[in-house]
N, C-alpha and C. Protein backbone atom coordinates (compact mmCIF):
# COMPACT_ATOMS: atom_id res chain seq x y z
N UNK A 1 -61.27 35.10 62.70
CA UNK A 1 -61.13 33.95 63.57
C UNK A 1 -60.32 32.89 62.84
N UNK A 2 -59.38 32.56 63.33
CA UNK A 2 -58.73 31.52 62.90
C UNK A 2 -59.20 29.90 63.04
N UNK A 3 -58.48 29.17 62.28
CA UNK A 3 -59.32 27.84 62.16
C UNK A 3 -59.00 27.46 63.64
N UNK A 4 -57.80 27.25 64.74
CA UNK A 4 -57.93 27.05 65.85
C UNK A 4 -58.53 27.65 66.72
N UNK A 5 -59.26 28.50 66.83
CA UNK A 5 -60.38 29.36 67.25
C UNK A 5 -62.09 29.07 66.89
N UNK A 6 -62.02 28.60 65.58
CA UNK A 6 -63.35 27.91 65.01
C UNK A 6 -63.54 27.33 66.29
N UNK A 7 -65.13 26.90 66.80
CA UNK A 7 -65.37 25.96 67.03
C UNK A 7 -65.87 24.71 66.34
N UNK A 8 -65.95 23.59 66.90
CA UNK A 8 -66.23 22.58 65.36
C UNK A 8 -67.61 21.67 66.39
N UNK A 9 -68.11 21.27 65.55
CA UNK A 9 -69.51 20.83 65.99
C UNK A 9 -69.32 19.33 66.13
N UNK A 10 -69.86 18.89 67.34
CA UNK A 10 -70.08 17.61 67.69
C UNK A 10 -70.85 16.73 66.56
N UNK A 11 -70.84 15.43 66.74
CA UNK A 11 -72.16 14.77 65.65
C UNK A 11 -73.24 14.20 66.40
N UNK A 12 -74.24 14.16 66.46
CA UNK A 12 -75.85 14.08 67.10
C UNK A 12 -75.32 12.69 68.50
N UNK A 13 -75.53 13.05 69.60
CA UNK A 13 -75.21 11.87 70.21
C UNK A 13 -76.51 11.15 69.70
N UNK A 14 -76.04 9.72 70.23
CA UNK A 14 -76.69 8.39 69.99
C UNK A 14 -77.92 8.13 71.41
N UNK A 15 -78.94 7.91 71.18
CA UNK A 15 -80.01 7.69 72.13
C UNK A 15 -79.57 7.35 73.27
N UNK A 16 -78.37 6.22 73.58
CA UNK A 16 -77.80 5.39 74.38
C UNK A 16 -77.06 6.75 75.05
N UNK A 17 -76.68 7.84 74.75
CA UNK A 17 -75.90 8.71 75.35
C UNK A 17 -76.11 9.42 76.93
N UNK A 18 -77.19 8.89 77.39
CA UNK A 18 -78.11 9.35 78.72
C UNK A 18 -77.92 10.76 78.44
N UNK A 19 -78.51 10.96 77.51
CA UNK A 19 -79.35 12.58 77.97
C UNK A 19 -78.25 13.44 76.94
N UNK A 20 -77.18 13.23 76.84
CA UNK A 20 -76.40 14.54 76.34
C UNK A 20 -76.86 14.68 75.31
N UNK A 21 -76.79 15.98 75.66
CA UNK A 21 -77.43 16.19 73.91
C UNK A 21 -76.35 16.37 72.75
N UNK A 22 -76.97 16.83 71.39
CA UNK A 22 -76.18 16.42 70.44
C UNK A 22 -75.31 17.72 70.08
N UNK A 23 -76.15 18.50 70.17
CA UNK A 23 -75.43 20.40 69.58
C UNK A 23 -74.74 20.68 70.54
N UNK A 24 -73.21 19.80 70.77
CA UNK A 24 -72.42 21.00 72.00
C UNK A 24 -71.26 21.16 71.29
N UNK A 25 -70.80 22.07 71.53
CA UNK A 25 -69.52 23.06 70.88
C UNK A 25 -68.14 22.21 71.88
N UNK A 26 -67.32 21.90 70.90
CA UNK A 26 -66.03 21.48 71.32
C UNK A 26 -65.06 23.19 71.15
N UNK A 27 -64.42 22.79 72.42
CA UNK A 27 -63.91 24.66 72.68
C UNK A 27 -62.65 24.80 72.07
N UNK A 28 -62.62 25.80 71.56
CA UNK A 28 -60.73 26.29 70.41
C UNK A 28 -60.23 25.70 71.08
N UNK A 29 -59.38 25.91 70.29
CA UNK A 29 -57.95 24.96 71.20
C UNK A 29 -57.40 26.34 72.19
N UNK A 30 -57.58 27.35 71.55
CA UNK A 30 -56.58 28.74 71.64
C UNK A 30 -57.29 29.20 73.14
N UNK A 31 -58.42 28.75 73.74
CA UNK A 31 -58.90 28.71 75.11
C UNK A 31 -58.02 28.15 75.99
N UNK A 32 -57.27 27.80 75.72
CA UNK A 32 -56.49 26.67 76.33
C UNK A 32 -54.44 26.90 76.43
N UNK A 33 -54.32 27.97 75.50
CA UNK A 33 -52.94 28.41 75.10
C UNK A 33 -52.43 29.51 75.72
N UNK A 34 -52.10 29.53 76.77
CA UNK A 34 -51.50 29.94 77.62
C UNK A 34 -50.14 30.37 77.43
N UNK A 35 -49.54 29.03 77.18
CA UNK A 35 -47.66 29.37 76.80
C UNK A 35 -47.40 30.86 76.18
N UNK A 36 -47.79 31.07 75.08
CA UNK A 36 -47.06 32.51 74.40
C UNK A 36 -47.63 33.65 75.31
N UNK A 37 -48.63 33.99 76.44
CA UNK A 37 -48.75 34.85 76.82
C UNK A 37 -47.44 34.73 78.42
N UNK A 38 -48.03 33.55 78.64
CA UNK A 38 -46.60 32.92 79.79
C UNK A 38 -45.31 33.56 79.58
N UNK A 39 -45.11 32.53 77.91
CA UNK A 39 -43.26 33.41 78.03
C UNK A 39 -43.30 34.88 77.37
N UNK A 40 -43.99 35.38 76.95
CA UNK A 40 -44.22 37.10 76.65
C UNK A 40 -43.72 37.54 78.39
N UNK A 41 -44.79 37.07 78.88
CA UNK A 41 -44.89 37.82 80.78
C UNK A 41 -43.24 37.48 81.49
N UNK A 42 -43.08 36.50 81.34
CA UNK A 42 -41.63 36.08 81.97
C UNK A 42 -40.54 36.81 81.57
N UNK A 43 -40.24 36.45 79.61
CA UNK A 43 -39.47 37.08 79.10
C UNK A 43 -39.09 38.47 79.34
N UNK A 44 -40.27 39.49 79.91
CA UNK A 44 -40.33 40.46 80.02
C UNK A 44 -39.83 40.82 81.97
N UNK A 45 -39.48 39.77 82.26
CA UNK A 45 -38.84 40.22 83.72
C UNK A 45 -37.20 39.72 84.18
N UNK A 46 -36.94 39.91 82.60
CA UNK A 46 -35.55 39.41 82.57
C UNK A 46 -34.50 40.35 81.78
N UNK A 47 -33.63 41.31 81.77
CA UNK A 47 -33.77 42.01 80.63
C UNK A 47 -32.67 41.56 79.61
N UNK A 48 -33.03 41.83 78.49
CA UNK A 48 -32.16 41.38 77.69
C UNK A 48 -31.98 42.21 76.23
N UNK A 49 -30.49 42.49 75.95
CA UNK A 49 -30.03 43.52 74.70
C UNK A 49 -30.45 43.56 73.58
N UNK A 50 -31.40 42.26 73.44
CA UNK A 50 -32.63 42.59 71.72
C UNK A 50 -33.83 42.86 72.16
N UNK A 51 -34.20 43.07 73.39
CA UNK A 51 -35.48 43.60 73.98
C UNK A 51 -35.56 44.58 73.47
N UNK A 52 -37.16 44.81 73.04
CA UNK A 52 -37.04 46.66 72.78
C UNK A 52 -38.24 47.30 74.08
N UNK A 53 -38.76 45.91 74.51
CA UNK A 53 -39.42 46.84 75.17
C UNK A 53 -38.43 46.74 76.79
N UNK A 54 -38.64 48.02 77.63
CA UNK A 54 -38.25 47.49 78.81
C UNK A 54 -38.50 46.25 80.26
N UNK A 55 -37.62 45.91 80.78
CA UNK A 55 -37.71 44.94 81.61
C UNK A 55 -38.70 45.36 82.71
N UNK A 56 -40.09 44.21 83.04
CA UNK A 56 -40.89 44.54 83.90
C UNK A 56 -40.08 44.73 85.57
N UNK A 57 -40.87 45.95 86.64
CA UNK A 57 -40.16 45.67 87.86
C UNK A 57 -41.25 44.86 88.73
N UNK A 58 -40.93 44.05 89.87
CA UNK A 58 -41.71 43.27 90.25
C UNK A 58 -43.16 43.88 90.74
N UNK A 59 -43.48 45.63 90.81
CA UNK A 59 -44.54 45.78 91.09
C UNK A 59 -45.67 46.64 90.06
N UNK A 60 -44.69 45.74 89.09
CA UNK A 60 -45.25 46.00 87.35
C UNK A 60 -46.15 44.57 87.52
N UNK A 61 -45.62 43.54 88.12
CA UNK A 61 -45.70 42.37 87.60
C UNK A 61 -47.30 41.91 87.37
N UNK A 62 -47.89 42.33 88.76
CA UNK A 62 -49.43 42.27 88.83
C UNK A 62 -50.14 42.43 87.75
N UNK A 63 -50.04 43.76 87.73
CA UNK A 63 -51.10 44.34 86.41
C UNK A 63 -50.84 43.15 85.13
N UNK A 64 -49.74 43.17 84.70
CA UNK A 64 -49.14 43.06 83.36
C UNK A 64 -49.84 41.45 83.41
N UNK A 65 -49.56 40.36 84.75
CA UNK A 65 -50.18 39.17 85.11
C UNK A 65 -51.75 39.34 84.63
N UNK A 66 -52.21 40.09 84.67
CA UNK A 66 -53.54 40.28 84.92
C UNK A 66 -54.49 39.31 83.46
N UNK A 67 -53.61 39.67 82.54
CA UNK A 67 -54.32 38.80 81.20
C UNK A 67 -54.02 37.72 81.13
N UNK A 68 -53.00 36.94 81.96
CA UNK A 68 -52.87 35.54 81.91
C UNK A 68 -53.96 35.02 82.91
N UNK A 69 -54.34 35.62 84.08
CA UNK A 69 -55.18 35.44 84.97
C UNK A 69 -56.63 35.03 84.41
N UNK A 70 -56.86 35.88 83.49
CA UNK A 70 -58.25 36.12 82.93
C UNK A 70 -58.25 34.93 81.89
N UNK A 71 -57.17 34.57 81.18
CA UNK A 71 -57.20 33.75 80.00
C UNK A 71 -57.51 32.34 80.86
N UNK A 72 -57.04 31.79 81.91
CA UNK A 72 -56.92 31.19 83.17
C UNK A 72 -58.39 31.00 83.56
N UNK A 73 -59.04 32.12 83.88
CA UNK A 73 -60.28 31.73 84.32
C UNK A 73 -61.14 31.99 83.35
N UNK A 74 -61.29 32.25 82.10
CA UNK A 74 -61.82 32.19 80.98
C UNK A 74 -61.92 30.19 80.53
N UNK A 75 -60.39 29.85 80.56
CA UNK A 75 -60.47 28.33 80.57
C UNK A 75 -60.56 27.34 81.31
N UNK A 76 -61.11 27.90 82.68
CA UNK A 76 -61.75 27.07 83.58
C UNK A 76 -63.33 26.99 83.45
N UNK A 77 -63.57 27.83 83.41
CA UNK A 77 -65.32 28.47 83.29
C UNK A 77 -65.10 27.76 81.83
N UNK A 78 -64.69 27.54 80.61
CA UNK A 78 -64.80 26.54 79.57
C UNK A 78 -64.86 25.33 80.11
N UNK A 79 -63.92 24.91 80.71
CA UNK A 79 -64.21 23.54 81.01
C UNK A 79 -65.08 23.08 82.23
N UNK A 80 -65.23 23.53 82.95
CA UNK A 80 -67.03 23.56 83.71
C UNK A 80 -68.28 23.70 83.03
N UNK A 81 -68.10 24.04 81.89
CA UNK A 81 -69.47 24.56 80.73
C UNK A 81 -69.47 22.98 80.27
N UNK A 82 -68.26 22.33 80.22
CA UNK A 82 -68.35 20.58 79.30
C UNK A 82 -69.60 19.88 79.75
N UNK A 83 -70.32 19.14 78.97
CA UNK A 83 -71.22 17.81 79.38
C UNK A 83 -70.24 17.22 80.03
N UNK A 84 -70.89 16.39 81.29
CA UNK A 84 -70.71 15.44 81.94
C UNK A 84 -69.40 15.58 82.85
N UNK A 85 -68.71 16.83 83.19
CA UNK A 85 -67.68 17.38 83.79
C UNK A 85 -67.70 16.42 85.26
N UNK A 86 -69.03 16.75 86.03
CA UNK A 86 -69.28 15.87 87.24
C UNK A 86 -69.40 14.60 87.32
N UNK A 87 -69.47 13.83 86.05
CA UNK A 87 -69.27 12.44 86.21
C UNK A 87 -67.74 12.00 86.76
N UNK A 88 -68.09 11.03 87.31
CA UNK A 88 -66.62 10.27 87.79
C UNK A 88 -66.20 9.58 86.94
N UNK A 89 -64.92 8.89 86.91
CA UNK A 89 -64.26 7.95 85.90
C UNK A 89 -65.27 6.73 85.52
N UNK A 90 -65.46 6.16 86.96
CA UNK A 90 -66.51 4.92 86.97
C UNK A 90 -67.52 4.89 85.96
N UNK A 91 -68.22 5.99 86.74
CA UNK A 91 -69.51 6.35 85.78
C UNK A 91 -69.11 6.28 84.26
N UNK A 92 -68.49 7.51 83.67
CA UNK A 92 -67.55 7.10 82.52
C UNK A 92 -67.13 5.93 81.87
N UNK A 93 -66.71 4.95 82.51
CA UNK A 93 -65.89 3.66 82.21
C UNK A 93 -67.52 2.54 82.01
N UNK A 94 -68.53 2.34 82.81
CA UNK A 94 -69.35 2.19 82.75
C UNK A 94 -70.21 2.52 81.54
N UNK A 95 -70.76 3.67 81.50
CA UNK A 95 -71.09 4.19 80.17
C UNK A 95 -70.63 3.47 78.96
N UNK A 96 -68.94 3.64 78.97
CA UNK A 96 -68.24 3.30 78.04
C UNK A 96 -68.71 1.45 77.81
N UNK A 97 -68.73 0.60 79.04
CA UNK A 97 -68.66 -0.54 78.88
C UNK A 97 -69.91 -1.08 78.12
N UNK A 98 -71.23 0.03 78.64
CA UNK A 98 -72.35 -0.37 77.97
C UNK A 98 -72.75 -0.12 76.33
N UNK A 99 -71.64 0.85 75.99
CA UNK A 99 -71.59 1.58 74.81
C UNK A 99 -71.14 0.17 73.77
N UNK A 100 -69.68 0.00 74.58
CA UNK A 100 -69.11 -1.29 73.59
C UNK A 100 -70.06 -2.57 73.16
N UNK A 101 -70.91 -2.98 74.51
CA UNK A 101 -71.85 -4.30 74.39
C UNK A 101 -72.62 -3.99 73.47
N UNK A 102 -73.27 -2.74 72.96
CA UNK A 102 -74.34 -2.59 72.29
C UNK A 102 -73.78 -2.02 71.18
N UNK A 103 -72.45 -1.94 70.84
CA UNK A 103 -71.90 -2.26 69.44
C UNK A 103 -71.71 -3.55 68.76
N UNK A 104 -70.74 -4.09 69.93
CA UNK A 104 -70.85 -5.83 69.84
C UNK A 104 -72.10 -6.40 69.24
N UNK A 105 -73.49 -6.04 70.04
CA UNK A 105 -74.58 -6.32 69.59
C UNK A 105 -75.03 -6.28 68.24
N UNK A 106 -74.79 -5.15 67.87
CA UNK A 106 -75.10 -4.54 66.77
C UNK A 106 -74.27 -5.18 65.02
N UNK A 107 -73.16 -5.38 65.76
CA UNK A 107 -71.96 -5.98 65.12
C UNK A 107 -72.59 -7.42 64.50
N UNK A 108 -72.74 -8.06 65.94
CA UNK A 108 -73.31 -9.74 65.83
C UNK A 108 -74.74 -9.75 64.73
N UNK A 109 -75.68 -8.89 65.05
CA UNK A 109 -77.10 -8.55 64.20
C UNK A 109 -76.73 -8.31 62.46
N UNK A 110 -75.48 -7.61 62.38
CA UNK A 110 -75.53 -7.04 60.60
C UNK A 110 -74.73 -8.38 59.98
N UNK A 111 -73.96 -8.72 61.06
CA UNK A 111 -73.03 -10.59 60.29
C UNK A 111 -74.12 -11.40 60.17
N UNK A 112 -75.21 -11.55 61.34
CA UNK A 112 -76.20 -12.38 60.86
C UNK A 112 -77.36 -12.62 59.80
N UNK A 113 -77.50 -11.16 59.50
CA UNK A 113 -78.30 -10.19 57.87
C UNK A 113 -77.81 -11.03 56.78
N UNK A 114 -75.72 -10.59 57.19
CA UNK A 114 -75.38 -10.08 55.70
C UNK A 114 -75.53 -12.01 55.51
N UNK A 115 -75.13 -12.81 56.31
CA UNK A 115 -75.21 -14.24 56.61
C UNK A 115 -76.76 -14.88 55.62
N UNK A 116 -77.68 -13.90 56.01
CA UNK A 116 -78.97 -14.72 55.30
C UNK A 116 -79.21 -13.99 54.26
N UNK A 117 -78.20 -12.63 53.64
CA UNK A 117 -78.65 -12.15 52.75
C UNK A 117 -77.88 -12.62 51.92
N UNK A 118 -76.90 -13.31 51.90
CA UNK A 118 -75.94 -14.42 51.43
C UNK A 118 -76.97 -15.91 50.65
N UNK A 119 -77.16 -16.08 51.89
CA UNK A 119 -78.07 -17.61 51.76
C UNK A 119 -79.15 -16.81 50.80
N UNK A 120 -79.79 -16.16 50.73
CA UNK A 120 -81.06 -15.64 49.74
C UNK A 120 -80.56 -15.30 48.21
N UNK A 121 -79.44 -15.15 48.42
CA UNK A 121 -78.90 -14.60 47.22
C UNK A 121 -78.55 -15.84 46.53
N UNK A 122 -77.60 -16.78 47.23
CA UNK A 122 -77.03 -18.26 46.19
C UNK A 122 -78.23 -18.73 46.22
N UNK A 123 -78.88 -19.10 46.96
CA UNK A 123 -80.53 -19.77 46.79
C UNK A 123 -81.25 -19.25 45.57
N UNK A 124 -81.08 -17.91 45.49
CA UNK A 124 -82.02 -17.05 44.03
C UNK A 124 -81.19 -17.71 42.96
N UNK A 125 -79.60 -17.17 43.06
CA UNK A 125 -78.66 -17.70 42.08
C UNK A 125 -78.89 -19.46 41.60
N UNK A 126 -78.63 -20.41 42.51
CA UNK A 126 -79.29 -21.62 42.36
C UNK A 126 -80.53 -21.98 41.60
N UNK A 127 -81.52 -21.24 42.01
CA UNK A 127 -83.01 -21.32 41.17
C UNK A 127 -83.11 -21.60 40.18
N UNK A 128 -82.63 -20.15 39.33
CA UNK A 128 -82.18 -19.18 38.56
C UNK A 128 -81.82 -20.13 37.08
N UNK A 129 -80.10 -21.07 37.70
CA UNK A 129 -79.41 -22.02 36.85
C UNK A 129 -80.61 -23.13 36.93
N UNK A 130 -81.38 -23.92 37.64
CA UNK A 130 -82.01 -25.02 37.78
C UNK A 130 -83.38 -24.79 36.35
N UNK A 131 -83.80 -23.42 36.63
CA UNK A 131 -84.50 -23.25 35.56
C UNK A 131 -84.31 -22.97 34.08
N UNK A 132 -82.59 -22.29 34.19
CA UNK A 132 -82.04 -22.31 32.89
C UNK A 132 -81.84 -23.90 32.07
N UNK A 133 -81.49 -24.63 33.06
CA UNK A 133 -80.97 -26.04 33.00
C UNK A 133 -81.85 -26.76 32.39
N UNK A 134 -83.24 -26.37 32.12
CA UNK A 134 -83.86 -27.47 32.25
C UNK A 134 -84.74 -27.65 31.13
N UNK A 135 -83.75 -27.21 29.96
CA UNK A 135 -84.81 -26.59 28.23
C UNK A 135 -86.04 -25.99 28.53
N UNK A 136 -86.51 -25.37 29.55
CA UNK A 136 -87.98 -25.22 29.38
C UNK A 136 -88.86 -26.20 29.08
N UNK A 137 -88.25 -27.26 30.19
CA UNK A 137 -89.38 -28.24 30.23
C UNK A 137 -90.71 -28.07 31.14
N UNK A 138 -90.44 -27.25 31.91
CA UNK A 138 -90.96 -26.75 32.82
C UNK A 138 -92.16 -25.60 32.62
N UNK A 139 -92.29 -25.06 31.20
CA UNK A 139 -93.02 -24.19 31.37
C UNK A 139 -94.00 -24.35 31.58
N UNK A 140 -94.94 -22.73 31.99
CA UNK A 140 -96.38 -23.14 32.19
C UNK A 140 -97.31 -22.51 30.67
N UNK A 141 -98.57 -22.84 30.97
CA UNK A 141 -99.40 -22.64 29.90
C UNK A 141 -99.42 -21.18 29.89
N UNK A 142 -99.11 -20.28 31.06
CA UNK A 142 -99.18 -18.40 30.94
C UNK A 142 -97.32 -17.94 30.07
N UNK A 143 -96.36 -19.10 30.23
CA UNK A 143 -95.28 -18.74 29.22
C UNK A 143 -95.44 -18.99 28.05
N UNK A 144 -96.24 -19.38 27.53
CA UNK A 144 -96.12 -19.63 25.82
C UNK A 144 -97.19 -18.99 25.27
């Protein structure tokens, strides 16, 4: 199997995902590659002097069609197997809009952290010098 043939694994959807689940297979690409069997089939109803094989006649054509047909409905039946195929754009765009707010969200929550984990930190740092500063005038009777 070639690496465009691999399938490659999704990463765990996010709770917010309504329902899809996380383990779904993104499909080869090569489900989908049509062209080289296309111009193989064509090429072959044209004839030409570096051909070695002979030129198809039009009631060759069927049969010989027959594996582009299948590759065809092999990659339809793939893409009907997709999550969320029956959703509409809306729905989609929606999804999407609620996805962004609750990044935004999320966004605004870790600036406000890193914001007081800032303030906790020069505040410690501040202390820190105030007590260096101050000869150990300050000690208590458990430091000496």
């Amino acid at each position: 199997m070639s690496a465009a043939d691999s399938p490659v694994r999704r990463p765990p959807a996010s709770p917010a995902s309504d329902g899809v689940s996380g383990n779904q297979t993104i499909l080869p690409l090569s489900t989908f590659d049509i062209l080289p069997t296309l111009y193989d089939l064509l090429s072959r109803l044209l004839p030409s002097p570096t051909d070695h094989e002979a030129p198809l006649e039009a009631h060759q054509l069927t049969i010989e069609a027959s594996s582009l047909k299948i590759k065809l409905l092999k990659a339809r039946a793939a893409v009907a197997s997709l999550p969320d195929v029956d959703r509409s754009v809306e729905q989609q765009e929606e999804e999407i809009g609620r996805l962004e707010t609750t990044i935004r969200q999320q966004r605004e929550m870790l600036a406000g952290l890193s914001r007081k984990a800032q303030e906790a930190f020069q505040d410690a740092n501040e202390g820190r010098a105030t007590d260096d500063h101050d000869g150990g005038k300050n000690m208590t009777s458990s430091d000496m």
